[in-house]
PDB file of N, CA and C in Angstrom:
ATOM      1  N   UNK A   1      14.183  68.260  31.112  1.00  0.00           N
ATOM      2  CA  UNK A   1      15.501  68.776  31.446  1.00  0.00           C
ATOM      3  C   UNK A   1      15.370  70.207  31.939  1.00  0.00           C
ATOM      4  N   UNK A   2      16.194  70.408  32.450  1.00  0.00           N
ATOM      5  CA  UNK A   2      16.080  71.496  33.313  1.00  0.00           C
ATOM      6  C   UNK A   2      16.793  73.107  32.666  1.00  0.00           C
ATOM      7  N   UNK A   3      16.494  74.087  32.920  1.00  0.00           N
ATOM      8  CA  UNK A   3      17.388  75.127  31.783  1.00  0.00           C
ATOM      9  C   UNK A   3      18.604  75.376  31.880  1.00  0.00           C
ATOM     10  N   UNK A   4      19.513  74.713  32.892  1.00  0.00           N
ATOM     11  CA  UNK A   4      20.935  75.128  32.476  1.00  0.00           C
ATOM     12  C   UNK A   4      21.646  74.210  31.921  1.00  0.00           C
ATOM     13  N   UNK A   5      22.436  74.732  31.293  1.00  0.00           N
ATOM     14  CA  UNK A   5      22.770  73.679  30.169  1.00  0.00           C
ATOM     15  C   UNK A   5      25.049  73.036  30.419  1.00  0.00           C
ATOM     16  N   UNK A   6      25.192  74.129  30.686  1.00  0.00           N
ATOM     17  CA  UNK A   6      26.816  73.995  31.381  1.00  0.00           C
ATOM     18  C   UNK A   6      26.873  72.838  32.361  1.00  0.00           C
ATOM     19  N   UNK A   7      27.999  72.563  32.586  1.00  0.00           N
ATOM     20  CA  UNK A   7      28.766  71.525  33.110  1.00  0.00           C
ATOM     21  C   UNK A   7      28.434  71.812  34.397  1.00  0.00           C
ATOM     22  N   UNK A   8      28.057  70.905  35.556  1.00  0.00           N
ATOM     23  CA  UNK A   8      27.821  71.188  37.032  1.00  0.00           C
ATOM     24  C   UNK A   8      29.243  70.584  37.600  1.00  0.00           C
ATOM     25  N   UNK A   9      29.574  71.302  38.839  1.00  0.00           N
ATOM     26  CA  UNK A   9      28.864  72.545  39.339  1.00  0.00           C
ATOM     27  C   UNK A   9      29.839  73.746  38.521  1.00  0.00           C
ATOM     28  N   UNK A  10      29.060  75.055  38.050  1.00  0.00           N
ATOM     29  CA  UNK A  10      29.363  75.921  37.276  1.00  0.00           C
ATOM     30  C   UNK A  10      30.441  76.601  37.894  1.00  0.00           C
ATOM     31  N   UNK A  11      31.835  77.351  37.498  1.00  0.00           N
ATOM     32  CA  UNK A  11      32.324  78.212  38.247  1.00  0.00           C
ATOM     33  C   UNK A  11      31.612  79.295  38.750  1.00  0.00           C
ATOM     34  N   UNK A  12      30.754  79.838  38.341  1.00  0.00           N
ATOM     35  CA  UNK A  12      30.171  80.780  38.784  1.00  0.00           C
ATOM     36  C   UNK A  12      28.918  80.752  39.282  1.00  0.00           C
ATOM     37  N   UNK A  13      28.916  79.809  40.219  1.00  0.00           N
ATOM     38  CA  UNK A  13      27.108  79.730  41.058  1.00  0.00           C
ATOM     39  C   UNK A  13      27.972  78.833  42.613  1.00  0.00           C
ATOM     40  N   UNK A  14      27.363  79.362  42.990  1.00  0.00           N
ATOM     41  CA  UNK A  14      27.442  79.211  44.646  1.00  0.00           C
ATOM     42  C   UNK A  14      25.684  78.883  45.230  1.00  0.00           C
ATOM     43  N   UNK A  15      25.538  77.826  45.540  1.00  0.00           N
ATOM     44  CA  UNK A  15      24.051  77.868  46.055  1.00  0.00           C
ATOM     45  C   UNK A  15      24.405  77.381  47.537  1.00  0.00           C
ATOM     46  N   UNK A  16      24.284  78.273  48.266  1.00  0.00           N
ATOM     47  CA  UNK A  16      24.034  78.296  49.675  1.00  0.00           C
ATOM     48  C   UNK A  16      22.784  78.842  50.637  1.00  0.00           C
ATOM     49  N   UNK A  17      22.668  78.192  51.956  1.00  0.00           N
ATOM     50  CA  UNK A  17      20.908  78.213  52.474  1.00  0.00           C
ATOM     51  C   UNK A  17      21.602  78.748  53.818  1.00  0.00           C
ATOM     52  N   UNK A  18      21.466  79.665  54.518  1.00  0.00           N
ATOM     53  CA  UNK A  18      22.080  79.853  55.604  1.00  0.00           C
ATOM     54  C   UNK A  18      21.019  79.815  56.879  1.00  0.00           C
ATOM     55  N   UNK A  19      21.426  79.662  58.273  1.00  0.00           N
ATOM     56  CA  UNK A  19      20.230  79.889  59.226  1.00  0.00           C
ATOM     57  C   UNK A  19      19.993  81.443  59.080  1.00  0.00           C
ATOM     58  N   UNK A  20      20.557  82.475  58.286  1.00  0.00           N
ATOM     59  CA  UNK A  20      19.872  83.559  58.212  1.00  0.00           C
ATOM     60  C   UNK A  20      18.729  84.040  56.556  1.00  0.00           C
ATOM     61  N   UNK A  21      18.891  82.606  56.247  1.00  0.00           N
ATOM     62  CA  UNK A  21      18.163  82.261  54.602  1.00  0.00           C
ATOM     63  C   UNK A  21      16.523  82.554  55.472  1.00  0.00           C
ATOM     64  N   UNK A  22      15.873  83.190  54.298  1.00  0.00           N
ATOM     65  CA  UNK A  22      14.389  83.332  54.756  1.00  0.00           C
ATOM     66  C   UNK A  22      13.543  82.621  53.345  1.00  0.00           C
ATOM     67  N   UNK A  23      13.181  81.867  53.298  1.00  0.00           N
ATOM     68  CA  UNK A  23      12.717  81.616  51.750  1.00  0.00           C
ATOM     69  C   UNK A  23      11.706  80.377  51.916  1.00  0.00           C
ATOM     70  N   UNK A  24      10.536  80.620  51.612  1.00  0.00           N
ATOM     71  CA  UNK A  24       9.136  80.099  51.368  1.00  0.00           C
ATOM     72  C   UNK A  24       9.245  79.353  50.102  1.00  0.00           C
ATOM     73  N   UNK A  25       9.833  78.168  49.711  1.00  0.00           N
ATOM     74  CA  UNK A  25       9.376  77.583  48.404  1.00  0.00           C
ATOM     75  C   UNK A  25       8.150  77.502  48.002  1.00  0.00           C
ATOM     76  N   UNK A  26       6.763  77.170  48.600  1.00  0.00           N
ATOM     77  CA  UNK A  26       5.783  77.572  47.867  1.00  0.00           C
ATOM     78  C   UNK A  26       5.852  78.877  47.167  1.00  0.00           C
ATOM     79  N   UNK A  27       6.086  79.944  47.816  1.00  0.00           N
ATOM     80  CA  UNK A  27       6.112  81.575  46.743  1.00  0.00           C
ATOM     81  C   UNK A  27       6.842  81.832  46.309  1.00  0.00           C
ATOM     82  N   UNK A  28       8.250  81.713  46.891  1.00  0.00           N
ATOM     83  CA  UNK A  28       9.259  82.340  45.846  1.00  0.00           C
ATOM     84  C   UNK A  28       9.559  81.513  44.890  1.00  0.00           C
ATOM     85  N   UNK A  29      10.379  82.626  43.988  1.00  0.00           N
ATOM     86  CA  UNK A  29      11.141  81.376  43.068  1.00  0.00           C
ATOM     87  C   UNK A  29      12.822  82.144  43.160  1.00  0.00           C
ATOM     88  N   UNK A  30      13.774  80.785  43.102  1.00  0.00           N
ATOM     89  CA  UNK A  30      15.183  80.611  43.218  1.00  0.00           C
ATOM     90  C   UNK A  30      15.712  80.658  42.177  1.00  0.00           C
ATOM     91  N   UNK A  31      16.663  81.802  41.645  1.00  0.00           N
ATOM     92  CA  UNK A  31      17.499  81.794  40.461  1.00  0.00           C
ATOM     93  C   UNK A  31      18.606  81.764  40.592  1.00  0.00           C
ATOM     94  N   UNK A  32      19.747  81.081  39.996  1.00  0.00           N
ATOM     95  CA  UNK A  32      21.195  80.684  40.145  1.00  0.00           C
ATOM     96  C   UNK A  32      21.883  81.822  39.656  1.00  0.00           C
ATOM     97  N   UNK A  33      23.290  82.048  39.491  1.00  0.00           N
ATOM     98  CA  UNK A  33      24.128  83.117  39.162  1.00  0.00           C
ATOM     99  C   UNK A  33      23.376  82.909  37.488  1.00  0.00           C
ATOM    100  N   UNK A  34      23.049  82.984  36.970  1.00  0.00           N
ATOM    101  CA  UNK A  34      22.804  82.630  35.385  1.00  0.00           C
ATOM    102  C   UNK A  34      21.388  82.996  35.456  1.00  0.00           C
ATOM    103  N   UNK A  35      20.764  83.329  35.838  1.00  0.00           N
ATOM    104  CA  UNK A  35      19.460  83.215  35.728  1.00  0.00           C
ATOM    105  C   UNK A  35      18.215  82.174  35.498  1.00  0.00           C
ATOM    106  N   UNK A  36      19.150  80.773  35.941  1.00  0.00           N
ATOM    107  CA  UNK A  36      18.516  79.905  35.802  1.00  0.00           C
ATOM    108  C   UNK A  36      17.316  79.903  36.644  1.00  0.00           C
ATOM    109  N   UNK A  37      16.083  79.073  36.717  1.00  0.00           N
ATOM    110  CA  UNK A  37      15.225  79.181  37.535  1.00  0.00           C
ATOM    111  C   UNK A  37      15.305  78.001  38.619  1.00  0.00           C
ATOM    112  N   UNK A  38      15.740  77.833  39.722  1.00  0.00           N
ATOM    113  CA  UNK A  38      15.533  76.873  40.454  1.00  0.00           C
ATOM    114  C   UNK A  38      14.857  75.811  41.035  1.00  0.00           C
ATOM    115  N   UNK A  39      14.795  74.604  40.400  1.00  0.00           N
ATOM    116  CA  UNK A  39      13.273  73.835  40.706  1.00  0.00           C
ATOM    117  C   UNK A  39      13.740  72.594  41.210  1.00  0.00           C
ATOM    118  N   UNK A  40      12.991  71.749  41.676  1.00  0.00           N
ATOM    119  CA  UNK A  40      13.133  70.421  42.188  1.00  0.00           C
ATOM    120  C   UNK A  40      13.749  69.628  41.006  1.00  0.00           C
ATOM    121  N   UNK A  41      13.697  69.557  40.001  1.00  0.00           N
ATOM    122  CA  UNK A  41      14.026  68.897  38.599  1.00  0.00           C
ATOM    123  C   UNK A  41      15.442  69.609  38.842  1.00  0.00           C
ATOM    124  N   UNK A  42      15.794  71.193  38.571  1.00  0.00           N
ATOM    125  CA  UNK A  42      17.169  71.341  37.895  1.00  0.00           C
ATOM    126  C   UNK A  42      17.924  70.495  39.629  1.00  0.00           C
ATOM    127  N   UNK A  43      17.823  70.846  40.853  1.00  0.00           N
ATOM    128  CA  UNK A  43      18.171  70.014  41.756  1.00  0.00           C
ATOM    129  C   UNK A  43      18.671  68.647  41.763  1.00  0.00           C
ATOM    130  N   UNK A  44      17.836  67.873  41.435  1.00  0.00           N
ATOM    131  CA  UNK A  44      17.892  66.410  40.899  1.00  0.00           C
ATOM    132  C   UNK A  44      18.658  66.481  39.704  1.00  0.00           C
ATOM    133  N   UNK A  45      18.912  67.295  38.703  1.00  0.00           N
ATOM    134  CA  UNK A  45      19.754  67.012  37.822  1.00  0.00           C
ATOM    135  C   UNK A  45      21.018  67.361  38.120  1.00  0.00           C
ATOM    136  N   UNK A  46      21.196  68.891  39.064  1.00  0.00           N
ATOM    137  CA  UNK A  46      22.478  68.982  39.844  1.00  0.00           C
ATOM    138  C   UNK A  46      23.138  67.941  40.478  1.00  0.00           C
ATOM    139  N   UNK A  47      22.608  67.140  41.244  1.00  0.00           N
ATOM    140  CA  UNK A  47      22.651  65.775  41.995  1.00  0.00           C
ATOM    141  C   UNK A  47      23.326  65.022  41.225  1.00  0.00           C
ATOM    142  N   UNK A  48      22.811  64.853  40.365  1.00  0.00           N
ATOM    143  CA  UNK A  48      22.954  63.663  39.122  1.00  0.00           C
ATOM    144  C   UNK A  48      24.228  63.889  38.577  1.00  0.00           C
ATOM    145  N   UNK A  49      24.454  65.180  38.205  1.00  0.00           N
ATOM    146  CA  UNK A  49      25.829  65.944  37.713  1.00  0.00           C
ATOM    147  C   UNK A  49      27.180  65.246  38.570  1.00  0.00           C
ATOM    148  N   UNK A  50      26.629  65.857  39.723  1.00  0.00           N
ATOM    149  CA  UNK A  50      27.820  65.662  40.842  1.00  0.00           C
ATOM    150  C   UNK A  50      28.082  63.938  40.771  1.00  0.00           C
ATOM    151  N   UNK A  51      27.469  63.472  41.111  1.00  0.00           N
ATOM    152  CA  UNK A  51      27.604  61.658  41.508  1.00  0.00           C
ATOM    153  C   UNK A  51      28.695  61.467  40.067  1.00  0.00           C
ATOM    154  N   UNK A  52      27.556  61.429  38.296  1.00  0.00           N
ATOM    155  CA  UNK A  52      28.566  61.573  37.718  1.00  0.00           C
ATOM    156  C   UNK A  52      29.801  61.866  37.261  1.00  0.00           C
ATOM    157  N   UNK A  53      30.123  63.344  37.900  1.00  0.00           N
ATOM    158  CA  UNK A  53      31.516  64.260  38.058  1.00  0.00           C
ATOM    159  C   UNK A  53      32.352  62.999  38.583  1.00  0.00           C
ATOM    160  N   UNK A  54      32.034  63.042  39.914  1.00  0.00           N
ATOM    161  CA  UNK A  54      32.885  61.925  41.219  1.00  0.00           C
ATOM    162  C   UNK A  54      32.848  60.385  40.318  1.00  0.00           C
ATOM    163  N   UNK A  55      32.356  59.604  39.766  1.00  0.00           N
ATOM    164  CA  UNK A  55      32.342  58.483  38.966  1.00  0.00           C
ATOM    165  C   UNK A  55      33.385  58.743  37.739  1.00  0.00           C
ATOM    166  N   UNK A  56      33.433  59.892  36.966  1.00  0.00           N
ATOM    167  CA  UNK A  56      34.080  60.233  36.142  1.00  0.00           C
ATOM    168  C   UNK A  56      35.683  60.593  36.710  1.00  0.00           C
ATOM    169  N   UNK A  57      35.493  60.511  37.808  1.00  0.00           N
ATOM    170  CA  UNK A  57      37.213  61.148  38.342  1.00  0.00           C
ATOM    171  C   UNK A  57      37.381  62.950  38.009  1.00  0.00           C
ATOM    172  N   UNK A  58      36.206  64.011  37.932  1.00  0.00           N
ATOM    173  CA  UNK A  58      36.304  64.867  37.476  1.00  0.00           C
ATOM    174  C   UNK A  58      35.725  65.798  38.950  1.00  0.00           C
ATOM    175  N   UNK A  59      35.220  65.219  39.874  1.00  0.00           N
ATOM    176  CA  UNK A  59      35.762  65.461  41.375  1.00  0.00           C
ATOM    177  C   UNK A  59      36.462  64.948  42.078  1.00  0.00           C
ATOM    178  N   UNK A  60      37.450  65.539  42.952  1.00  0.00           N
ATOM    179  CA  UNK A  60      38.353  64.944  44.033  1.00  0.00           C
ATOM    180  C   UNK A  60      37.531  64.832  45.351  1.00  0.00           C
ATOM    181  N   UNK A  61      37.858  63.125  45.582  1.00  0.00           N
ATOM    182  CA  UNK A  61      36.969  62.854  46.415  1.00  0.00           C
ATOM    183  C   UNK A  61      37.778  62.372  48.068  1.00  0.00           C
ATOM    184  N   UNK A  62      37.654  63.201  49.324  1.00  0.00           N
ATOM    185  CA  UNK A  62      38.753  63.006  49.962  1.00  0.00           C
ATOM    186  C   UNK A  62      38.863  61.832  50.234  1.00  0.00           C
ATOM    187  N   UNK A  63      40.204  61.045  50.495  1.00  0.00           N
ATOM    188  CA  UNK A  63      40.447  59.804  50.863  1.00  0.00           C
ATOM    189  C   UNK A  63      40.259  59.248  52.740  1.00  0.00           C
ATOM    190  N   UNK A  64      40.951  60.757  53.027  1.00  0.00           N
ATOM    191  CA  UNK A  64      41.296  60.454  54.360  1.00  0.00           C
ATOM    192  C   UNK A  64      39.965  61.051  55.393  1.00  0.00           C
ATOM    193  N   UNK A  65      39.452  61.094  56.614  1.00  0.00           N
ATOM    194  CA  UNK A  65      38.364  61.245  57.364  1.00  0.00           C
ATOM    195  C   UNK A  65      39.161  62.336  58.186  1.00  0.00           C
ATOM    196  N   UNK A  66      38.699  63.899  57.819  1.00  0.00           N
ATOM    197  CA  UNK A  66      38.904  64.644  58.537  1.00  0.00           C
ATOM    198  C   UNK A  66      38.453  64.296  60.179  1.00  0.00           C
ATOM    199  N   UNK A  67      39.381  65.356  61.057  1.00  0.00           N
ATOM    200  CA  UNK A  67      39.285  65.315  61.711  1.00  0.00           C
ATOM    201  C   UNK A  67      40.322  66.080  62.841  1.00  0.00           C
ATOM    202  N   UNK A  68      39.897  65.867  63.857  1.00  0.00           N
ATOM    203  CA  UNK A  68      41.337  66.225  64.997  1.00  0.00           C
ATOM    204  C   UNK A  68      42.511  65.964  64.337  1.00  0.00           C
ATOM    205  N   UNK A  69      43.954  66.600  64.730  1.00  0.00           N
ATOM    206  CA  UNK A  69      44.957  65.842  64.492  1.00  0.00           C
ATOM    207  C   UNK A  69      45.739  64.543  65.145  1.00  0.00           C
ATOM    208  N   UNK A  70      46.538  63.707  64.884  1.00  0.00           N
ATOM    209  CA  UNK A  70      46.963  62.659  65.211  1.00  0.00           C
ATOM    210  C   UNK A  70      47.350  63.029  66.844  1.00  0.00           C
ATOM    211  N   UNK A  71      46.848  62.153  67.872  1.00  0.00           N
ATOM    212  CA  UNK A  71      47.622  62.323  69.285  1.00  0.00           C
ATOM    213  C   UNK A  71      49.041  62.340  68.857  1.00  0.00           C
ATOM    214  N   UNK A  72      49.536  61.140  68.344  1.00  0.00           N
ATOM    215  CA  UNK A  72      51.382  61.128  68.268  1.00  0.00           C
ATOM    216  C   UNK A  72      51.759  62.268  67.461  1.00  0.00           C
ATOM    217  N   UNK A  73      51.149  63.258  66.655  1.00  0.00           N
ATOM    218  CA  UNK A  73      52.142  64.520  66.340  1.00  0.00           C
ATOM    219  C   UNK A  73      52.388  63.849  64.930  1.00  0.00           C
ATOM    220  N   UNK A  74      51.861  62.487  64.118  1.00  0.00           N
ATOM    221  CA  UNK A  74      52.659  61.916  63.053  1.00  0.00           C
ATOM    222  C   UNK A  74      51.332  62.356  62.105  1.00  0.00           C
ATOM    223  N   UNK A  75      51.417  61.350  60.987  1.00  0.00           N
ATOM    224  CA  UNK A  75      50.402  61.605  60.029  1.00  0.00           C
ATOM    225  C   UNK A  75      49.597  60.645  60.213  1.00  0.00           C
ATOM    226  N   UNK A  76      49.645  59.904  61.114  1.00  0.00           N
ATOM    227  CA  UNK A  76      48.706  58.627  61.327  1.00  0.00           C
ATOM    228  C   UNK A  76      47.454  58.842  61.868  1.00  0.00           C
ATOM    229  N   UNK A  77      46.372  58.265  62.338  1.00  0.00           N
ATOM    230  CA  UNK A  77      44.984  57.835  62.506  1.00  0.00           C
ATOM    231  C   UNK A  77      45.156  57.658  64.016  1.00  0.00           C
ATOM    232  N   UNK A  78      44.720  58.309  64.810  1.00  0.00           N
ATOM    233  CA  UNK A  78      44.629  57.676  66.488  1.00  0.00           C
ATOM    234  C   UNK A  78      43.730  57.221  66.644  1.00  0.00           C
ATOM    235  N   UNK A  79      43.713  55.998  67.112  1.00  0.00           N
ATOM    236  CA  UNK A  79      42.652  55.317  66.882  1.00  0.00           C
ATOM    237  C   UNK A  79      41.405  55.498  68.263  1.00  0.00           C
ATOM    238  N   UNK A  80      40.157  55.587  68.083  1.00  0.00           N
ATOM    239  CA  UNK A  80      38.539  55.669  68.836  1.00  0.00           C
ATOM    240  C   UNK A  80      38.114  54.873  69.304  1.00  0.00           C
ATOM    241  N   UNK A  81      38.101  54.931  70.957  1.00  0.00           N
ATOM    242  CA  UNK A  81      37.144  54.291  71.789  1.00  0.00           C
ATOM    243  C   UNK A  81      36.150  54.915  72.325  1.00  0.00           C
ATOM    244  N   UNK A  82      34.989  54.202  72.318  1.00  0.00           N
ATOM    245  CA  UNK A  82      33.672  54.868  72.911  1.00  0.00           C
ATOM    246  C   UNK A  82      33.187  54.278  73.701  1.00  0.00           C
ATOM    247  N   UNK A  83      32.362  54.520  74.688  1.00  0.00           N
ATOM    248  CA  UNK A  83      31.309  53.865  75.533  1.00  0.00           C
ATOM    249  C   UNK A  83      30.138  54.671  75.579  1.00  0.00           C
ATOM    250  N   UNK A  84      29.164  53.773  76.080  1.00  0.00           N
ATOM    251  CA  UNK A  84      27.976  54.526  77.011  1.00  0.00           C
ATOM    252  C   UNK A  84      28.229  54.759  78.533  1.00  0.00           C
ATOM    253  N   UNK A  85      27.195  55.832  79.073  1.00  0.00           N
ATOM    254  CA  UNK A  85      27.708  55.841  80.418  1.00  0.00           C
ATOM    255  C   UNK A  85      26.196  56.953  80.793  1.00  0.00           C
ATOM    256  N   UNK A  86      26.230  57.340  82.255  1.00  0.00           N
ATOM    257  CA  UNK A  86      24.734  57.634  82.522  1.00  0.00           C
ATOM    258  C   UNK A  86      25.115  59.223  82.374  1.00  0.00           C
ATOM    259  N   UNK A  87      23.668  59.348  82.100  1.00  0.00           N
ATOM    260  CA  UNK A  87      23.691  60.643  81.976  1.00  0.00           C
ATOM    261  C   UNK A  87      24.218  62.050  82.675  1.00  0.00           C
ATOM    262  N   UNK A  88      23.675  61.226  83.968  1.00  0.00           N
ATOM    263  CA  UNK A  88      25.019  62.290  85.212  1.00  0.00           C
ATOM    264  C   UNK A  88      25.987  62.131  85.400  1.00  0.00           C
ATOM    265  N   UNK A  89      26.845  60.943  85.040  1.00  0.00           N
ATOM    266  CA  UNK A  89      28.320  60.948  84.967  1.00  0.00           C
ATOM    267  C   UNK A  89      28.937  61.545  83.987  1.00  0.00           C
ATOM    268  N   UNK A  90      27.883  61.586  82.444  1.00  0.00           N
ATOM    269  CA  UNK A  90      28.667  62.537  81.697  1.00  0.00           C
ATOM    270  C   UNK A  90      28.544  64.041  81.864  1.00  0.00           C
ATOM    271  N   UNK A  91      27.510  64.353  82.412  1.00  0.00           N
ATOM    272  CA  UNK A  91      26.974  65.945  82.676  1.00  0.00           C
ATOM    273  C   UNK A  91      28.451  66.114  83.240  1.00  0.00           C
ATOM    274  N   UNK A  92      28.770  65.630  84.706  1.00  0.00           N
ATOM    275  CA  UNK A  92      29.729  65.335  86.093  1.00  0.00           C
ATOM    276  C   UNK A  92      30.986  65.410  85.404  1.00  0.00           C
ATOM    277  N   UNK A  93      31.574  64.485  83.859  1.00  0.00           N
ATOM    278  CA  UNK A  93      32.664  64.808  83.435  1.00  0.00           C
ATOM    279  C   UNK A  93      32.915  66.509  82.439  1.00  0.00           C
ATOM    280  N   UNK A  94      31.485  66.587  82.131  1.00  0.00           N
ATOM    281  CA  UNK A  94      31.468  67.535  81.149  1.00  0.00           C
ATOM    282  C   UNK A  94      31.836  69.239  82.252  1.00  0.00           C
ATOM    283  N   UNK A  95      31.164  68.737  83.194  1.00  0.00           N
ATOM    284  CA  UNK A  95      31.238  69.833  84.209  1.00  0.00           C
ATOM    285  C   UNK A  95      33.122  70.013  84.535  1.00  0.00           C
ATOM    286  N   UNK A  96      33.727  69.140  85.117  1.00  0.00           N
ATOM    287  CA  UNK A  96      35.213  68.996  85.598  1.00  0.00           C
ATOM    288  C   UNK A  96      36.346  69.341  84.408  1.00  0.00           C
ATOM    289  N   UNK A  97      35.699  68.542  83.470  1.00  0.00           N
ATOM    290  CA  UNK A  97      36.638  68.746  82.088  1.00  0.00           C
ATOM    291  C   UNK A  97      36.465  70.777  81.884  1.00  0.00           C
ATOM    292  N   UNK A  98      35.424  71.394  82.323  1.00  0.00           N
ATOM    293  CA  UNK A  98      34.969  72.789  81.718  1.00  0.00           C
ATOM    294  C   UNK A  98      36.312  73.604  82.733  1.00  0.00           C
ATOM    295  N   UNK A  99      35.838  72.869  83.983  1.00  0.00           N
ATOM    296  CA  UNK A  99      36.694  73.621  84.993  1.00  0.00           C
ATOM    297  C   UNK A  99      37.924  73.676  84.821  1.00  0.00           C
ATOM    298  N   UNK A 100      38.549  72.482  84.827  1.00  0.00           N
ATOM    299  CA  UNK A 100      40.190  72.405  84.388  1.00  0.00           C
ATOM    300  C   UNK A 100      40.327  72.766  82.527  1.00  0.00           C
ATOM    301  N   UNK A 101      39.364  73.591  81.880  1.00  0.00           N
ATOM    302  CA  UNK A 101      40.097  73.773  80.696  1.00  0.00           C
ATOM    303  C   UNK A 101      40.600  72.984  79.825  1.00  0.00           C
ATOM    304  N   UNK A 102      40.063  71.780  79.961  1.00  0.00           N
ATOM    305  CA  UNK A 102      40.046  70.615  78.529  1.00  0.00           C
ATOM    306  C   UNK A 102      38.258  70.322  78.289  1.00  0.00           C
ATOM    307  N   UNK A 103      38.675  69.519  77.135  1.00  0.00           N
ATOM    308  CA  UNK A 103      37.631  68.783  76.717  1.00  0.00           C
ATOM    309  C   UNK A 103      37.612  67.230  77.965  1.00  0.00           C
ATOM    310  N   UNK A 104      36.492  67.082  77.224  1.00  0.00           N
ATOM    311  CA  UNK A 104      35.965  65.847  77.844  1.00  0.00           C
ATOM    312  C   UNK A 104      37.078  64.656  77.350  1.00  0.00           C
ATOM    313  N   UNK A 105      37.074  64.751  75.943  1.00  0.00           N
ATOM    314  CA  UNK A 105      37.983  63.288  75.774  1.00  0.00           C
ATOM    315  C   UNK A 105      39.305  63.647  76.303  1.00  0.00           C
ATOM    316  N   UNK A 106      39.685  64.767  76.616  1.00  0.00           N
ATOM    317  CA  UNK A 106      40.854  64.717  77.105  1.00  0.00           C
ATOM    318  C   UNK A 106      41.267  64.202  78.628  1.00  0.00           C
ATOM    319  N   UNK A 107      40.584  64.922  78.946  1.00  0.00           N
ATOM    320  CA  UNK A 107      40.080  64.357  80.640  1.00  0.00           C
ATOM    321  C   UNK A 107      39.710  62.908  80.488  1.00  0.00           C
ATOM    322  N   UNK A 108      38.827  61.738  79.977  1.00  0.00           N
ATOM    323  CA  UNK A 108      38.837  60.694  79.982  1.00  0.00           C
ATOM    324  C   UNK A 108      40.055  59.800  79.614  1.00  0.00           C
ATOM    325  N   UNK A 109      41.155  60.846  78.670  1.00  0.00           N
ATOM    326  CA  UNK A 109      42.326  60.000  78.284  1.00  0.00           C
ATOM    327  C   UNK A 109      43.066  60.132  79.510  1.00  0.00           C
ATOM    328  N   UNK A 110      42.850  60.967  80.220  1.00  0.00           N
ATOM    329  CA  UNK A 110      43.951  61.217  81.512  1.00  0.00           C
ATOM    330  C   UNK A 110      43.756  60.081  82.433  1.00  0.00           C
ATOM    331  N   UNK A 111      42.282  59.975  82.488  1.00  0.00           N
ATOM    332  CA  UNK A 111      41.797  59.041  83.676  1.00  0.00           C
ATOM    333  C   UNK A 111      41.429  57.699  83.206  1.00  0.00           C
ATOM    334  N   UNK A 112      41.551  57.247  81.847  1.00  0.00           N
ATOM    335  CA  UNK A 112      42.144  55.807  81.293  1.00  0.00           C
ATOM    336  C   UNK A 112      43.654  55.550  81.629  1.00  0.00           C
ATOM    337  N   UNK A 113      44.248  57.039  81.539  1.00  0.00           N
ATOM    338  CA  UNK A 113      45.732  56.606  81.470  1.00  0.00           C
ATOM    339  C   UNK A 113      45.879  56.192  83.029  1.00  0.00           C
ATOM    340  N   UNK A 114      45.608  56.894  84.040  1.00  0.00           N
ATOM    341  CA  UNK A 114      45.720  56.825  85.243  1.00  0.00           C
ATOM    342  C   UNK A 114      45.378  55.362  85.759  1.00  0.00           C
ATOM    343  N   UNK A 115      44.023  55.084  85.320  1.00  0.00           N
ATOM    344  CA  UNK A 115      43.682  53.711  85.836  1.00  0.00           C
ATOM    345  C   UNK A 115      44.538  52.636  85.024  1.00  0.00           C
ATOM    346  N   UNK A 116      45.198  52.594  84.086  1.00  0.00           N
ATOM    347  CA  UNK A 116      45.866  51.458  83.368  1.00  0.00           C
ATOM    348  C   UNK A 116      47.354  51.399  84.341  1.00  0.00           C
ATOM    349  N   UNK A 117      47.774  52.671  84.610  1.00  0.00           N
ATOM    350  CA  UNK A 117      48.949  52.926  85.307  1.00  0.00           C
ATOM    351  C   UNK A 117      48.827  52.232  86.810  1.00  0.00           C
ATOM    352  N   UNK A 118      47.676  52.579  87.323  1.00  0.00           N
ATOM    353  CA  UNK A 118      47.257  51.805  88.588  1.00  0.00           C
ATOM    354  C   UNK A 118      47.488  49.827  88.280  1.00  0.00           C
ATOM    355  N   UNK A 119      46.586  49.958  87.484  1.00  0.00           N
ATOM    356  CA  UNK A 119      47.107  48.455  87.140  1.00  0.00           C
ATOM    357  C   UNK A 119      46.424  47.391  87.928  1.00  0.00           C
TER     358      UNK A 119
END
């Protein structure tokens, strides 16, 4: 077992790795707000904590799939279509969509809408 002994995750420990984190696990060693020592074991038991927490109902686990908001403005789910397509046609949309100031899926919803309207 590992040396901390409190309930995970602790109010007072934050373990974060940033792209400006510099840290050699062979040499250093990692201590938590507590002075715990950080090892592959207390990790795996952190792990273990959490899954349990969420099984126990003692994390809130989100229901809904962040994301964009609803096209219709409601609380509903807009629903996702995808394709494949070649690589220079998407460069070609990615380029047009930059120019006119949308995204790409926006520009493809314009020009689904257009061709359905054509008919």
């Amino acid at each position: 077992m590992t040396e901390h002994e409190a309930a995970w995750p602790p109010e007072d420990i934050e373990l974060a790795l940033d792209h400006d984190s510099d840290i050699d696990s062979d040499s250093e060693e990692i201590y938590d707000a507590k002075g715990n020592l950080i090892t592959d074991e207390y990790v795996r038991d952190a792990i273990s904590d959490v899954h349990r927490a969420i099984d126990e109902g003692r994390v809130p686990v989100p229901t809904s799939r962040p994301g964009r908001p609803s096209l219709t403005g409601e609380s509903t789910h807009s629903p996702r279509v995808s394709f494949r397509l070649p690589e220079e046609l998407r460069e070609r949309a990615r380029a047009r969509a930059e120019q006119e100031g949308k995204s790409v899926s926006a520009l493809a919803r314009e020009a689904f809408e257009q061709f359905l309207r054509a008919g």
